[in-house]
C-alpha atoms as a PDB file:
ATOM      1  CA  UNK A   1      -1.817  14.444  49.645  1.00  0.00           C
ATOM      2  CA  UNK A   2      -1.448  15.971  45.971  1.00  0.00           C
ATOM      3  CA  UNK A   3       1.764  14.119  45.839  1.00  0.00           C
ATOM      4  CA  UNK A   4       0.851  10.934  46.788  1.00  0.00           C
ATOM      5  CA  UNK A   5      -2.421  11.322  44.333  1.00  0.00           C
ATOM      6  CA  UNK A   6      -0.514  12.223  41.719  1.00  0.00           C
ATOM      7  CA  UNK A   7       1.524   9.203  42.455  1.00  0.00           C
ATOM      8  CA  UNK A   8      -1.040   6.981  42.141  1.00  0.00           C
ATOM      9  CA  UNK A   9      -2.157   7.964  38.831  1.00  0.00           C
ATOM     10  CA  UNK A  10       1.458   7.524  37.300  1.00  0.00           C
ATOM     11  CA  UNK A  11       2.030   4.388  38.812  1.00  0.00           C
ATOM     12  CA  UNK A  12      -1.838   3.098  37.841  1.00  0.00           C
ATOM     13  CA  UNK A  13      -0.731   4.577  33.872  1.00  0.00           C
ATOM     14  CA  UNK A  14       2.515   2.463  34.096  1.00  0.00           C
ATOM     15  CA  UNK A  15       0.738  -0.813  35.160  1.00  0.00           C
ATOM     16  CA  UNK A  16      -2.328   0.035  32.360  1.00  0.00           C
ATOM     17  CA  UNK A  17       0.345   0.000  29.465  1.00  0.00           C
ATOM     18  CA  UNK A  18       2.259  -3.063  31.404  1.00  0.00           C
ATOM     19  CA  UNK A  19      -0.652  -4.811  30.912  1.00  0.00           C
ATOM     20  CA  UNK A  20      -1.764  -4.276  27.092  1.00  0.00           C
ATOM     21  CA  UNK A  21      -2.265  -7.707  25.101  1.00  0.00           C
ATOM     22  CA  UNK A  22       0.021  -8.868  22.686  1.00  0.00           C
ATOM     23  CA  UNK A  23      -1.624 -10.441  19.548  1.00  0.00           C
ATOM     24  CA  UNK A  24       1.436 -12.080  17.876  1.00  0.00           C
ATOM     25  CA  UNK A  25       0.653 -12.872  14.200  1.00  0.00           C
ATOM     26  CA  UNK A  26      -0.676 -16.197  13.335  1.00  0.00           C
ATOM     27  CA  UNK A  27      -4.288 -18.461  13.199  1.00  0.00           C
ATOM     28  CA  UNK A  28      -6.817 -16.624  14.939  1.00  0.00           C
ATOM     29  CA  UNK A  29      -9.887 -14.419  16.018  1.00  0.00           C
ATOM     30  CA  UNK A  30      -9.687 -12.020  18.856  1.00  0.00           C
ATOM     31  CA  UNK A  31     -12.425  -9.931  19.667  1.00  0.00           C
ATOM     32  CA  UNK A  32     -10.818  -6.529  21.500  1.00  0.00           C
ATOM     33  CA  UNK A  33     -10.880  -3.176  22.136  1.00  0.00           C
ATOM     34  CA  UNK A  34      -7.066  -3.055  22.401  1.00  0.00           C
ATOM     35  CA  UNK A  35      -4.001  -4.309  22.044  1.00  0.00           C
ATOM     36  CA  UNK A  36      -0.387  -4.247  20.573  1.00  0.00           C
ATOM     37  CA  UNK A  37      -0.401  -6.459  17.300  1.00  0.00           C
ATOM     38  CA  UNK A  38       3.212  -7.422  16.335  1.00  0.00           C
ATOM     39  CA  UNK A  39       4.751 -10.314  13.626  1.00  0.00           C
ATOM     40  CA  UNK A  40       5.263 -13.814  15.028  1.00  0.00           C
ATOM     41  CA  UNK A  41       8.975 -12.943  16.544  1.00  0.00           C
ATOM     42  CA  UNK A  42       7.356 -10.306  18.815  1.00  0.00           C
ATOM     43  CA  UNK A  43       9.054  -6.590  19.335  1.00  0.00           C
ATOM     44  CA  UNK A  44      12.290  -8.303  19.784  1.00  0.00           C
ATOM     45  CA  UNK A  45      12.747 -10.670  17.312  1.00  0.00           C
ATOM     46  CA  UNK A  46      12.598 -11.440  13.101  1.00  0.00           C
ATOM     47  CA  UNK A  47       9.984 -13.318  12.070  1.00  0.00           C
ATOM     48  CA  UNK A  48      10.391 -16.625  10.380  1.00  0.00           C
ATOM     49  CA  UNK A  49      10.772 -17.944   6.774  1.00  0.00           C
ATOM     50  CA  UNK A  50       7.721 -20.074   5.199  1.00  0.00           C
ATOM     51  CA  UNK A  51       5.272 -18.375   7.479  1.00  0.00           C
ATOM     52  CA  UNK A  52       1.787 -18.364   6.166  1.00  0.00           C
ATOM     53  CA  UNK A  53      -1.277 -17.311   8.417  1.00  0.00           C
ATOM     54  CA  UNK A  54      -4.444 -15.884   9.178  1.00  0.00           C
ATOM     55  CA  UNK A  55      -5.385 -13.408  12.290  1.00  0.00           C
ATOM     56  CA  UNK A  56      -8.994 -11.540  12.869  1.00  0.00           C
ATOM     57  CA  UNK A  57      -9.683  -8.709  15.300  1.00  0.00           C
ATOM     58  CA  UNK A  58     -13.085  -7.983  15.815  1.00  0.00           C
ATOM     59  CA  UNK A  59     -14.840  -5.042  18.544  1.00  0.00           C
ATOM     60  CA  UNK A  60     -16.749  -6.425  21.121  1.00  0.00           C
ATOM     61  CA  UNK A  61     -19.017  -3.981  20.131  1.00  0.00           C
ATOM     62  CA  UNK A  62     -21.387  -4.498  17.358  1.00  0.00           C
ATOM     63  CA  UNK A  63     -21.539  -0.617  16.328  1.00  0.00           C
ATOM     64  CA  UNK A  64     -17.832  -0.683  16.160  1.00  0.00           C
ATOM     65  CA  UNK A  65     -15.586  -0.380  13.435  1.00  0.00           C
ATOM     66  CA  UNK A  66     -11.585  -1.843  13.849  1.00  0.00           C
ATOM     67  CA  UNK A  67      -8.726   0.511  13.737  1.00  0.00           C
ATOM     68  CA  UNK A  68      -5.233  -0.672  13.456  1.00  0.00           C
ATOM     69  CA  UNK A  69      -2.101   1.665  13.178  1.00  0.00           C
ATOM     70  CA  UNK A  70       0.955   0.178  12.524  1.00  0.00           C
ATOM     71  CA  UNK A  71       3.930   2.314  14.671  1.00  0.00           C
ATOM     72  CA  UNK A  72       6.416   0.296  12.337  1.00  0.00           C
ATOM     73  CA  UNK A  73       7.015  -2.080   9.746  1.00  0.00           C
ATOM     74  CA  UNK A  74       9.614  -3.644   7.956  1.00  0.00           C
ATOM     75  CA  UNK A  75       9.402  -6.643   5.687  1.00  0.00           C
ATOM     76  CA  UNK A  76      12.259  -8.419   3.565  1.00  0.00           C
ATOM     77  CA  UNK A  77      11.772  -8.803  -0.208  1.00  0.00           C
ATOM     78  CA  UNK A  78       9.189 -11.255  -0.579  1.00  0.00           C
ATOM     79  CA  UNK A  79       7.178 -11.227   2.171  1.00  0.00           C
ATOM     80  CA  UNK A  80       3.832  -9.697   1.933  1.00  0.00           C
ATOM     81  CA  UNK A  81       1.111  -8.589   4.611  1.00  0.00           C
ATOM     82  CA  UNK A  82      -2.704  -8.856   2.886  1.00  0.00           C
ATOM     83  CA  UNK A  83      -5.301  -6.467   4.789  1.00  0.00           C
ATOM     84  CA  UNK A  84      -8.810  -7.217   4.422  1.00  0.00           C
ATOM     85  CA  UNK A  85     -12.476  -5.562   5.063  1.00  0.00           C
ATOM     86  CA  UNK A  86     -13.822  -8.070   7.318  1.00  0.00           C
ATOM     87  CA  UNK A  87     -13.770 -11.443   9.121  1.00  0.00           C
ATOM     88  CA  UNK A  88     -12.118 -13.649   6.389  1.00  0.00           C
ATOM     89  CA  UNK A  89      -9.263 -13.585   3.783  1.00  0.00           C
ATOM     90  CA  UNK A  90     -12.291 -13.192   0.819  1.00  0.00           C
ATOM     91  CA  UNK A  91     -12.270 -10.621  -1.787  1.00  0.00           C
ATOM     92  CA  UNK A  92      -9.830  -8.146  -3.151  1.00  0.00           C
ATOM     93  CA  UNK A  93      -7.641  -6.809  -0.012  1.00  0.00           C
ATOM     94  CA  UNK A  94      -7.815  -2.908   0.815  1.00  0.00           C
ATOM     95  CA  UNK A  95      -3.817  -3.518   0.715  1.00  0.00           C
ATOM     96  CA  UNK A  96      -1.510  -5.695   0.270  1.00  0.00           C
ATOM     97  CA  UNK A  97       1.996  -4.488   2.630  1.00  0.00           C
ATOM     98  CA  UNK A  98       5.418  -5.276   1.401  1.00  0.00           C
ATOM     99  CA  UNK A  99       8.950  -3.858   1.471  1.00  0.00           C
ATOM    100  CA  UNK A 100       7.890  -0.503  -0.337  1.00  0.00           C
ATOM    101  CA  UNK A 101       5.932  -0.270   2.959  1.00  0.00           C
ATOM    102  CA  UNK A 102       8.946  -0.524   5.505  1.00  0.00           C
ATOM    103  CA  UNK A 103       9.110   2.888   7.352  1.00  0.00           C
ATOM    104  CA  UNK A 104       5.224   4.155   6.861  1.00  0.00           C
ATOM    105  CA  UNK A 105       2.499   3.950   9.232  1.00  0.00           C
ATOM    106  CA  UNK A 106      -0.104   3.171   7.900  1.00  0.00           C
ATOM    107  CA  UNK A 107      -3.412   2.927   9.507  1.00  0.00           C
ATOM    108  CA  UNK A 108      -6.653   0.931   8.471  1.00  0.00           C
ATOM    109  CA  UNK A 109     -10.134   1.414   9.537  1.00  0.00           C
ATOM    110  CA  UNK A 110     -13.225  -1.373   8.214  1.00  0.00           C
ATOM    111  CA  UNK A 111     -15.200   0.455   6.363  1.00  0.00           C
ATOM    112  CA  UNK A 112     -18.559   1.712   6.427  1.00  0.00           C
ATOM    113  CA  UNK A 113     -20.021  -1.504   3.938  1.00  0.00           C
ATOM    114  CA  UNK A 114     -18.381  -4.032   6.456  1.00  0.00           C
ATOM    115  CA  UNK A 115     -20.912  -5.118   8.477  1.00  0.00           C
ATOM    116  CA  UNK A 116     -18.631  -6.826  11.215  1.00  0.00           C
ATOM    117  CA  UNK A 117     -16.544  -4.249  11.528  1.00  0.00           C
ATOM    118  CA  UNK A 118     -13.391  -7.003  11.415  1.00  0.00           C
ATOM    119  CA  UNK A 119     -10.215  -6.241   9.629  1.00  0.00           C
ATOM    120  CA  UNK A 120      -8.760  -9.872   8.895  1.00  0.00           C
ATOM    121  CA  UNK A 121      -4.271  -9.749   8.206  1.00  0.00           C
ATOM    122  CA  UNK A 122      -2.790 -12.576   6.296  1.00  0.00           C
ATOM    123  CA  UNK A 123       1.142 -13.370   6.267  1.00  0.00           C
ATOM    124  CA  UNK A 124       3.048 -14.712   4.141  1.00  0.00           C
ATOM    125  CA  UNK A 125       6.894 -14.685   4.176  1.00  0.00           C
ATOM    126  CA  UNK A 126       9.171 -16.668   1.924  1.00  0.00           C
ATOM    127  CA  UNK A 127      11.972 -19.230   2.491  1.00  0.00           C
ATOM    128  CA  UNK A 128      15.057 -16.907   2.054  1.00  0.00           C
ATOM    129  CA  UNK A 129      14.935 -14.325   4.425  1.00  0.00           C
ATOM    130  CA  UNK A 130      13.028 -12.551   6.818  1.00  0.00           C
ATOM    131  CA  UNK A 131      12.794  -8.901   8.860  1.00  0.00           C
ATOM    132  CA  UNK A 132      12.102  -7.453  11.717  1.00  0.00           C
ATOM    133  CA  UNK A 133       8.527  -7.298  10.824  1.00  0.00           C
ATOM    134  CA  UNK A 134       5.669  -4.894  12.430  1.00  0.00           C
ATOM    135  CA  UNK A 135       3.898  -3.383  15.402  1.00  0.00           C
ATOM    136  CA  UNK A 136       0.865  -1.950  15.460  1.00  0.00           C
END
């Protein structure tokens, strides 16, 4: 019985994790608790040239405040990641991400003054070349 228990909870881990949304980057508002977010060629593929876009994740929860950790990035000279405080591309960013950033992890948290407890990513690469971008 503690065998076959035990197997249940591995197997019901493995399809949890199976199952985590995928936010790739471009135009758009999610409101989540979790998810994997990754650059617009996935975890398996470089992201384009030209790209220039606009995500938003937002809580579900009103008291809640957005985390995202990046597990890896890695942009090509040129290309730069803007993170803001909030639900729009508006002010000064609390970073901007670009190839000095390739091989941190950086993590970002909306801050205490944001009242919608959004962090808001904008892309843009240029038309040269490209990486193998980020997941977080």
């Amino acid at each position: 019985m503690k065998k076959l228990l035990l197997f249940f909870s591995i197997a019901l881990a493995f399809s949890y994790t199976a199952t985590s949304q995928e936010f790739r980057m471009g135009d758009g508002r999610f409101t989540t608790c979790s998810g994997n977010f990754v650059d617009s060629g996935g975890v398996s593929a470089n992201y384009a040239n030209s790209e220039n876009s606009v995500i938003t994740f937002c809580s579900p929860f009103p008291t809640d405040k957005v985390q995202v950790s990046f597990n890896s990035i890695n942009l090509a000279s040129g290309d730069l990641l803007f993170v803001y405080d909030g639900d729009a591309v508006a002010g000064a960013p609390l970073r901007v991400l670009t190839l000095g950033a390739n091989g941190t992890t950086p993590v970002f948290l909306a801050t205490a003054a944001n009242t919608t407890g959004c962090l808001t990513f904008r892309f843009i690469s240029d038309t040269s070349n490209n990486g193998a971008g980020w997941n977080a």
